[in-house]
Protein backbone atom coordinates (compact mmCIF):
# COMPACT_ATOMS: atom_id res chain seq x y z
CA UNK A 1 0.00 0.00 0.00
CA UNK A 2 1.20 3.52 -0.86
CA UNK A 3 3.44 5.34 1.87
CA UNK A 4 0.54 8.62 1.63
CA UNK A 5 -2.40 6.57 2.11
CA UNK A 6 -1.25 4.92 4.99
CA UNK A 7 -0.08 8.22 6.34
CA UNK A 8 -3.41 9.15 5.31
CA UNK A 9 -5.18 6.56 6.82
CA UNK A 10 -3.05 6.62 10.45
CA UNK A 11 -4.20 10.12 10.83
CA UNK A 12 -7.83 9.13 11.27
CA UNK A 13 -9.27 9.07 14.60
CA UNK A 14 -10.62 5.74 14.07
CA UNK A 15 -7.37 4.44 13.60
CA UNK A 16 -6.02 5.66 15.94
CA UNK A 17 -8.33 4.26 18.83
CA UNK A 18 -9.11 0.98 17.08
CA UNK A 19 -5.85 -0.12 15.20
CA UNK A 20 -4.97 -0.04 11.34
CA UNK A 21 -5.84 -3.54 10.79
CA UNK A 22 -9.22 -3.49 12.63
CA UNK A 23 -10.15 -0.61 10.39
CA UNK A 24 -8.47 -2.40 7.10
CA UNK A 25 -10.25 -5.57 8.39
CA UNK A 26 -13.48 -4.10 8.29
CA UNK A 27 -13.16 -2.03 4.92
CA UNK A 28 -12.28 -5.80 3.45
CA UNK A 29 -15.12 -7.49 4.94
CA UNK A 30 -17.60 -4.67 4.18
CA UNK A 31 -15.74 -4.43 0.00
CA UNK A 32 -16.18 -8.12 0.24
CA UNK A 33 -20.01 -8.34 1.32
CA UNK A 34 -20.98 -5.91 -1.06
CA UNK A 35 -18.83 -7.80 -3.83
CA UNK A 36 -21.09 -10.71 -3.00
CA UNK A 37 -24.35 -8.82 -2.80
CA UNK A 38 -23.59 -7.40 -6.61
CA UNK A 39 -22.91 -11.19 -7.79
CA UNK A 40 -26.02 -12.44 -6.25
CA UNK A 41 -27.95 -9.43 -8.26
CA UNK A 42 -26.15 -10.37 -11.51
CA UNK A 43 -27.12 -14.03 -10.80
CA UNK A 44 -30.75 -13.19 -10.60
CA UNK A 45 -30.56 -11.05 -13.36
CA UNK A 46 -29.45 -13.78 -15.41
CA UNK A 47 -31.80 -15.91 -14.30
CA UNK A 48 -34.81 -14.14 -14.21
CA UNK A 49 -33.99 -11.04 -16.23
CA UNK A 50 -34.79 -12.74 -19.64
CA UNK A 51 -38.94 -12.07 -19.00
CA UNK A 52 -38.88 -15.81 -20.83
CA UNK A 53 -41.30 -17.06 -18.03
CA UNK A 54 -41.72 -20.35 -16.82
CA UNK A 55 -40.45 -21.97 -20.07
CA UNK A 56 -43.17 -23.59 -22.70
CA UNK A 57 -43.73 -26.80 -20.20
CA UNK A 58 -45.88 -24.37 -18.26
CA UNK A 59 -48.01 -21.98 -20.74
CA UNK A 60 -51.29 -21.67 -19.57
CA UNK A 61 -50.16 -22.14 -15.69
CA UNK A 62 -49.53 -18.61 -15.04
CA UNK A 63 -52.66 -17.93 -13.62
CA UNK A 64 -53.26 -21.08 -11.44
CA UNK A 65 -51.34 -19.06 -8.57
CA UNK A 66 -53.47 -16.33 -8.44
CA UNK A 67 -56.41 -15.81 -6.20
CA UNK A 68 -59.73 -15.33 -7.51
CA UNK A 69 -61.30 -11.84 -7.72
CA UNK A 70 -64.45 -11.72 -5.56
């Protein structure tokens, strides 16, 4: 890591009461969760994001979930 950012980084209150690596430690978990929260999205988009419906084994089921209007 550069020499600035870390100077950069020490100078942070934070830092200074918790420790560089707790802060560093938390930065990676929180890049890391939000790394796995965008592949999950893109993995639904694939899935789902077509608008292909069920597939032809089901036309004419799409309506069999729906409640009846009274």
């Amino acid at each position: 890591m550069e020499e600035g950012l870390l100077d950069e980084l020490d100078r942070a209150e934070e830092v200074r009461k918790e420790g560089r690596s707790a802060v560093i430690r938390r930065a990676v978990e929180a890049w890391l969760k939000r790394a796995r929260e965008r592949d999950i999205e893109a993995q639904y988009a694939r899935a789902y994001g077509s608008g292909a419906g069920l597939g032809p084994d089901w036309d004419g089921w799409e309506d069999q979930g729906v409640w009846p209007d009274e």
